[in-house]
Each structure stands twice: as C-alpha cells, then as structure tokens.
PDB file of N, CA and C in Angstrom:
ATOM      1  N   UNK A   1      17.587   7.720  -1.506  1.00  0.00           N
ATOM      2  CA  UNK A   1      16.158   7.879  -1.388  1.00  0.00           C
ATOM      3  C   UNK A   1      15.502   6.501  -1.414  1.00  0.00           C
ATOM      4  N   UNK A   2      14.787   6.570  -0.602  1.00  0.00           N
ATOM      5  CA  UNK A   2      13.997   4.820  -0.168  1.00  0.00           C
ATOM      6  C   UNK A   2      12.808   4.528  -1.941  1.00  0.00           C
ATOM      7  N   UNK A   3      13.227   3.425  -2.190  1.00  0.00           N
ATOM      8  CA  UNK A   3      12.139   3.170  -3.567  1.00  0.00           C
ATOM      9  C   UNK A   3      10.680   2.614  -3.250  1.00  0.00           C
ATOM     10  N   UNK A   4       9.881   2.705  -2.983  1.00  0.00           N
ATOM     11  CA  UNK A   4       8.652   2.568  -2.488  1.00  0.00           C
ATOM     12  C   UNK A   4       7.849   1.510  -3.837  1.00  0.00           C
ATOM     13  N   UNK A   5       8.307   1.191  -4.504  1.00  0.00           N
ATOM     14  CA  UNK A   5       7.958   0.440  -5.555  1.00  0.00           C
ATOM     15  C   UNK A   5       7.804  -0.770  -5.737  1.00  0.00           C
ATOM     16  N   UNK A   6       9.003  -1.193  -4.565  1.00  0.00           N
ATOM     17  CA  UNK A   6       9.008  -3.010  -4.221  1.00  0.00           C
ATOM     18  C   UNK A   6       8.061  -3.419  -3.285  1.00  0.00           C
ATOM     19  N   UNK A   7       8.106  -2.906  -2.014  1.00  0.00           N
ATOM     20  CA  UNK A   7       7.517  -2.914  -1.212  1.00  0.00           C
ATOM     21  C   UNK A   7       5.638  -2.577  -1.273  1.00  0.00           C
ATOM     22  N   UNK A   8       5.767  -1.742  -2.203  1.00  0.00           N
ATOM     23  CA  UNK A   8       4.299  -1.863  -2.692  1.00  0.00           C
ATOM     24  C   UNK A   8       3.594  -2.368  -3.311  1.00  0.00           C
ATOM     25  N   UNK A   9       4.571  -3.413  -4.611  1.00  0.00           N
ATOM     26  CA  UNK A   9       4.364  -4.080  -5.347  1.00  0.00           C
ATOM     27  C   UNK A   9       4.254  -5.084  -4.827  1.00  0.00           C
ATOM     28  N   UNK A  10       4.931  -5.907  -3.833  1.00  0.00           N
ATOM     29  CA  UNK A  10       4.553  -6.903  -2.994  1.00  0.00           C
ATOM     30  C   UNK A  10       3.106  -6.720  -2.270  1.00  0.00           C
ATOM     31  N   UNK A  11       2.886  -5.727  -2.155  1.00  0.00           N
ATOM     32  CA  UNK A  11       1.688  -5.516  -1.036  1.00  0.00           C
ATOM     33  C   UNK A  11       0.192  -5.697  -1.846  1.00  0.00           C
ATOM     34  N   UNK A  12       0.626  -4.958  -3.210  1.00  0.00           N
ATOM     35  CA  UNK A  12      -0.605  -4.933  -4.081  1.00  0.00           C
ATOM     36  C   UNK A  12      -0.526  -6.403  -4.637  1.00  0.00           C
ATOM     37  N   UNK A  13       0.205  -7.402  -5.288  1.00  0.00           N
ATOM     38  CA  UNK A  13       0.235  -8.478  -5.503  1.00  0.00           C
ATOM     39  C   UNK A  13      -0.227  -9.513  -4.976  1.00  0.00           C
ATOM     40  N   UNK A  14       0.397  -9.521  -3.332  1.00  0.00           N
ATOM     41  CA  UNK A  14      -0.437 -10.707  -2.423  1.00  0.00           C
ATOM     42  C   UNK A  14      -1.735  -9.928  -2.073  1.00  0.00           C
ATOM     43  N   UNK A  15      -2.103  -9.283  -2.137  1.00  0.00           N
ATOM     44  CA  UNK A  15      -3.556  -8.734  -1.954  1.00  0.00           C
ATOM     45  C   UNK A  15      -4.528  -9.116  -2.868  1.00  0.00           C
ATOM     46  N   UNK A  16      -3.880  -8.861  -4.262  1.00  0.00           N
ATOM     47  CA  UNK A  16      -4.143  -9.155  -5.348  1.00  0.00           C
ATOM     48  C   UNK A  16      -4.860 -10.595  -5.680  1.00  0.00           C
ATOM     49  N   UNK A  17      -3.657 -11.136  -5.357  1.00  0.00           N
ATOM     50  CA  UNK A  17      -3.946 -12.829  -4.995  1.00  0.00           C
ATOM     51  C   UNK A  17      -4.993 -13.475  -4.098  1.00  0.00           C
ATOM     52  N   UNK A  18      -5.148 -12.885  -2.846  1.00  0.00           N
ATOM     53  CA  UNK A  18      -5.675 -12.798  -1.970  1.00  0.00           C
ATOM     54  C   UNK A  18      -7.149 -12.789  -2.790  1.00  0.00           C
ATOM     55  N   UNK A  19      -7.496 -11.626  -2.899  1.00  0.00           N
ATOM     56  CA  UNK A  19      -8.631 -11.095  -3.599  1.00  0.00           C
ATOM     57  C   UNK A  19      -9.207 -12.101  -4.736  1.00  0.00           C
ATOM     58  N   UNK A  20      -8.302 -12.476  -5.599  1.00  0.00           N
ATOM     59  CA  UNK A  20      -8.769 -13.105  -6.658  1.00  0.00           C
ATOM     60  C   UNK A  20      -9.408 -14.943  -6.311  1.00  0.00           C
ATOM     61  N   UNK A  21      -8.542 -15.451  -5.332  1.00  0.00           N
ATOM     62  CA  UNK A  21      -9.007 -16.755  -4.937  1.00  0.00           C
ATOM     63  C   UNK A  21     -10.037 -16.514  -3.689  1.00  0.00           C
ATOM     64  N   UNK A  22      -9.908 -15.828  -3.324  1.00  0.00           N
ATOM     65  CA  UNK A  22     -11.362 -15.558  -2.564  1.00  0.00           C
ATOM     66  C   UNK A  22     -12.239 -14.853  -3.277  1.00  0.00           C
ATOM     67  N   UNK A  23     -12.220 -14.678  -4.512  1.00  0.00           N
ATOM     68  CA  UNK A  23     -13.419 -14.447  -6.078  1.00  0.00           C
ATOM     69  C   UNK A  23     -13.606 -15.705  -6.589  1.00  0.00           C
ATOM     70  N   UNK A  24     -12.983 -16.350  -6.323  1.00  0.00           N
ATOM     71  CA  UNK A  24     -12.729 -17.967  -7.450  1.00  0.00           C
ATOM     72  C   UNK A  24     -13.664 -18.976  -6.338  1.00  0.00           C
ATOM     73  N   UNK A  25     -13.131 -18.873  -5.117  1.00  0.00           N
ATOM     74  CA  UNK A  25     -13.524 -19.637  -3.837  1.00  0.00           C
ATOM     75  C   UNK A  25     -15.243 -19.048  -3.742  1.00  0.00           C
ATOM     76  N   UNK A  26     -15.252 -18.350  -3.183  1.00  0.00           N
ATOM     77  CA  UNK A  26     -17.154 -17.604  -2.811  1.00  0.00           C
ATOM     78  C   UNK A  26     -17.250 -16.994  -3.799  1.00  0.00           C
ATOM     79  N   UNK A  27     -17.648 -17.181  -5.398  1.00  0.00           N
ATOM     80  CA  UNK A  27     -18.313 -16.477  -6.309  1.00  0.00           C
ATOM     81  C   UNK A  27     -19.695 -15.612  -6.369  1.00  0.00           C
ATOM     82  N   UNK A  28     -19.940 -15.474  -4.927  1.00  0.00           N
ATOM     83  CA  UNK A  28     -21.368 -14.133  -4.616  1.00  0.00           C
ATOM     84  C   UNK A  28     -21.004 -13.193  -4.992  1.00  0.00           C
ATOM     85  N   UNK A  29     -22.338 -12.755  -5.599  1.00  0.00           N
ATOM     86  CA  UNK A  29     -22.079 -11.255  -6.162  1.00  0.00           C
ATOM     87  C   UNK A  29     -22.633 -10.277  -5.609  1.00  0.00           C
ATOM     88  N   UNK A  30     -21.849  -9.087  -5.593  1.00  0.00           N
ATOM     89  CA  UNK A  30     -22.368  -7.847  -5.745  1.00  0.00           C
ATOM     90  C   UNK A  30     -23.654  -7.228  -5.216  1.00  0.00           C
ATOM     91  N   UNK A  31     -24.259  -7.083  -4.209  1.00  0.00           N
ATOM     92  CA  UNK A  31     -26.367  -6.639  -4.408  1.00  0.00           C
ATOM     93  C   UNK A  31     -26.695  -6.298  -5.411  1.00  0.00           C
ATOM     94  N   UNK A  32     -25.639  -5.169  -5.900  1.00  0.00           N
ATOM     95  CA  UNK A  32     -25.947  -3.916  -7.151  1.00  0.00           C
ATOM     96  C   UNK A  32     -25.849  -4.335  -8.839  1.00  0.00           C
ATOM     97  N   UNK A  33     -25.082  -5.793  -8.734  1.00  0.00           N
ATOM     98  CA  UNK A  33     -24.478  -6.029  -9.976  1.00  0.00           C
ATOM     99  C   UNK A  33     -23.948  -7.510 -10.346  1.00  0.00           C
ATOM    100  N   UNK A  34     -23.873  -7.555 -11.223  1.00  0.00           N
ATOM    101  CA  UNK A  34     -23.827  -9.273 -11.698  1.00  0.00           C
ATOM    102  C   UNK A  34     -22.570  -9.593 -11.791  1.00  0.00           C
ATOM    103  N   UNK A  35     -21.650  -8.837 -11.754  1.00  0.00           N
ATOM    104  CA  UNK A  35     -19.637  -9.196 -11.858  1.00  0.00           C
ATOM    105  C   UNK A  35     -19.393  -9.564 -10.543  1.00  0.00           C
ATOM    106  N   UNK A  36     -18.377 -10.779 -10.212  1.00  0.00           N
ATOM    107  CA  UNK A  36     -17.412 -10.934  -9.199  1.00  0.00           C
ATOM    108  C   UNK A  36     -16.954  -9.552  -9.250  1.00  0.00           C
ATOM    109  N   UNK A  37     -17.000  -9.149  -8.149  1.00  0.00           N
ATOM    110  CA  UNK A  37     -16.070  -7.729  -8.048  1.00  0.00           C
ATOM    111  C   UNK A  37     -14.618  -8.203  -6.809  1.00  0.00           C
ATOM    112  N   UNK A  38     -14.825  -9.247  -6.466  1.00  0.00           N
ATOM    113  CA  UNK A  38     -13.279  -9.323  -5.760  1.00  0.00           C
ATOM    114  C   UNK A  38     -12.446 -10.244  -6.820  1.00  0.00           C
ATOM    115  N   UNK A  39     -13.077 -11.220  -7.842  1.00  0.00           N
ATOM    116  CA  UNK A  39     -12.151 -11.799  -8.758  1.00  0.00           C
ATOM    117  C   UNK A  39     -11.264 -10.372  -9.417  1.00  0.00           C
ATOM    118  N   UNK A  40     -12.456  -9.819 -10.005  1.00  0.00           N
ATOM    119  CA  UNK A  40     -12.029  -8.566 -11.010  1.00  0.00           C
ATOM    120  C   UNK A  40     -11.071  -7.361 -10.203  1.00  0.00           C
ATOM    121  N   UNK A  41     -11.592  -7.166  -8.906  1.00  0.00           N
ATOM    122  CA  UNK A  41     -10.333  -6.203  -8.520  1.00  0.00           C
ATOM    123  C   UNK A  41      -9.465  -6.998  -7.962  1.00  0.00           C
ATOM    124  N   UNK A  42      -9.687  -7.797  -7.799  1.00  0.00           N
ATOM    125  CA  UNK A  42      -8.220  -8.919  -6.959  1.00  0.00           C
ATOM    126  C   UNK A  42      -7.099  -8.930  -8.533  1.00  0.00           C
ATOM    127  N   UNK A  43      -7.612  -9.083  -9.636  1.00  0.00           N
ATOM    128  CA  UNK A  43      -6.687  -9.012 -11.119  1.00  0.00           C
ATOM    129  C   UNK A  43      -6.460  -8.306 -11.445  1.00  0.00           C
ATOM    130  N   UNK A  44      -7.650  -6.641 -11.100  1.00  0.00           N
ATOM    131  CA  UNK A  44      -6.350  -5.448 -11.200  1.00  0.00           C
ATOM    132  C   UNK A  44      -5.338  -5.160 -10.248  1.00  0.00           C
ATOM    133  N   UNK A  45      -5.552  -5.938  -9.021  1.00  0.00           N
ATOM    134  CA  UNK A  45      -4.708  -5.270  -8.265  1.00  0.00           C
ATOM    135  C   UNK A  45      -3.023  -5.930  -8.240  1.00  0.00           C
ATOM    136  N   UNK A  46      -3.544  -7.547  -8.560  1.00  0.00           N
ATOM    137  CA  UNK A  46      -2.435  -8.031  -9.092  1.00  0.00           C
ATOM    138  C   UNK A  46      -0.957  -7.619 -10.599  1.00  0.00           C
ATOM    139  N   UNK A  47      -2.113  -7.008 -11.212  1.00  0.00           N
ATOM    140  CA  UNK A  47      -1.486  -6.205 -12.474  1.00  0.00           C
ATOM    141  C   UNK A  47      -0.795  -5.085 -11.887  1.00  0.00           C
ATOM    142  N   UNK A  48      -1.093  -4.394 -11.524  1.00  0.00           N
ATOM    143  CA  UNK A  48      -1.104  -3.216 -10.865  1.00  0.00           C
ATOM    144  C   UNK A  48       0.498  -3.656  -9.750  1.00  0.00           C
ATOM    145  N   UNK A  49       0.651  -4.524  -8.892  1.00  0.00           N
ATOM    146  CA  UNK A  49       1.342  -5.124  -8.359  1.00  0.00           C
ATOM    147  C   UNK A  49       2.592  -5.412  -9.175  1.00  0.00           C
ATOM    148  N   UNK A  50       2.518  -6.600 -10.009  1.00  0.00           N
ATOM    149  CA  UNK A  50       3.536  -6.696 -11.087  1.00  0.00           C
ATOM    150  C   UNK A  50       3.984  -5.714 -11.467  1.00  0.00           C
ATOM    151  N   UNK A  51       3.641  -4.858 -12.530  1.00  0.00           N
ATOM    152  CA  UNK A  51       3.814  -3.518 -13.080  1.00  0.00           C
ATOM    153  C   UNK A  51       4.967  -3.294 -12.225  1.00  0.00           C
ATOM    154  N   UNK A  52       4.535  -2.633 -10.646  1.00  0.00           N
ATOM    155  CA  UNK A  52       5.101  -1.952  -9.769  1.00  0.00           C
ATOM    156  C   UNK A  52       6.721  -2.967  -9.557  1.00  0.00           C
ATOM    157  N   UNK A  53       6.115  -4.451  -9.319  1.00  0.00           N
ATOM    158  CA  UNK A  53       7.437  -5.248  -8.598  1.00  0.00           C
ATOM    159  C   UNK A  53       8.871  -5.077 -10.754  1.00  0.00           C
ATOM    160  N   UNK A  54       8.345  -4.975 -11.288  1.00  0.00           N
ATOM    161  CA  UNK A  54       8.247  -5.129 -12.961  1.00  0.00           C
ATOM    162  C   UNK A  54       9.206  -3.891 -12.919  1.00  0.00           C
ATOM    163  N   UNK A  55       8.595  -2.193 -12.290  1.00  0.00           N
ATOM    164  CA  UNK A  55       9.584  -1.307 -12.874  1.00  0.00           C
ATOM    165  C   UNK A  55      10.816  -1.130 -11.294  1.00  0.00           C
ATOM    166  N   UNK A  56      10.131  -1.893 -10.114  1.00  0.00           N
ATOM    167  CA  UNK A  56      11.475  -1.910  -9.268  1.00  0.00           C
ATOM    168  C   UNK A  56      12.486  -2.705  -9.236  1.00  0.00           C
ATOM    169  N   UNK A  57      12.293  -3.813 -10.153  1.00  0.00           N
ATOM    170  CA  UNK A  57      13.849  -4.573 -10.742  1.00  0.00           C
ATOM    171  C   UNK A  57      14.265  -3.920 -12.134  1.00  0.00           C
ATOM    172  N   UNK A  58      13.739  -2.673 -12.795  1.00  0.00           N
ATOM    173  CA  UNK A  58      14.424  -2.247 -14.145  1.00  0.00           C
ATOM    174  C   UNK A  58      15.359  -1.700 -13.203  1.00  0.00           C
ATOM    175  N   UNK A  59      14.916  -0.472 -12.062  1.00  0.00           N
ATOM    176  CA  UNK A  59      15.542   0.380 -11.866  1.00  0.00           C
ATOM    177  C   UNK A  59      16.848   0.077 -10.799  1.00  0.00           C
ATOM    178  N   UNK A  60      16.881  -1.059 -10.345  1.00  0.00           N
ATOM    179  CA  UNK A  60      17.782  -1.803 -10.002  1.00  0.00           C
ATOM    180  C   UNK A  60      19.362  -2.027 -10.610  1.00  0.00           C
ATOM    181  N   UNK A  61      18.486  -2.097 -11.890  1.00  0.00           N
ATOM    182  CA  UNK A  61      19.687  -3.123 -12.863  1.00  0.00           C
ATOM    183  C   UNK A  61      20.368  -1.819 -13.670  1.00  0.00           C
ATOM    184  N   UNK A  62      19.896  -0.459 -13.313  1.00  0.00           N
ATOM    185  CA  UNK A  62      20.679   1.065 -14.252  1.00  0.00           C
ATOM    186  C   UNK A  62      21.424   1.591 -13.401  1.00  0.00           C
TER     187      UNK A  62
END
C-alpha cells in the first residue's frame, strides 16, 4: 500500500517554507486583521509537514 505521508510531508513543508519567508519578506497584513497570516500559516503548515515527514521515517524503521 503506497504511504502518502512522505510525499505530503514534503509538500506541506516546502510550502510551509515558502509561506513563511514570503511572511518575513512582505510583512502586509490582512484588510480584516493585524496578524501576518502567511508567516503564521506558512509555520503551521511547516509543523504540520514535519509531523507528517517525522511519522513517515518511524514507520519505515518497524
């Protein structure tokens, strides 16, 4: 069965990344609201990423 965990975890990570230095780079905000919202979801998505790349090398190694 194909593990969909690496491959997604890569995807959410460089996105992630992506997201967060283009929050760091153009710090404009929001119309609605005073938070970077691409720093802040660019760092969940990076978490979110890890996690994923995180439980597709446990399940590797069983």
């Amino acid at each position: 069965m194909l593990d969909l965990r690496l491959p997604s975890g890569i995807f959410f990570a460089i996105t992630g990344v992506l997201l967060m230095v283009y929050g760091v780079v153009d710090p404009s905000r929001a119309p609605m609201t005073s938070a970077n919202v691409n720093l802040y979801a660019g760092a969940a998505m990076t978490a979110f990423g890890l996690i994923l790349l995180l439980l597709a090398s446990r399940s590797k190694k069983a």
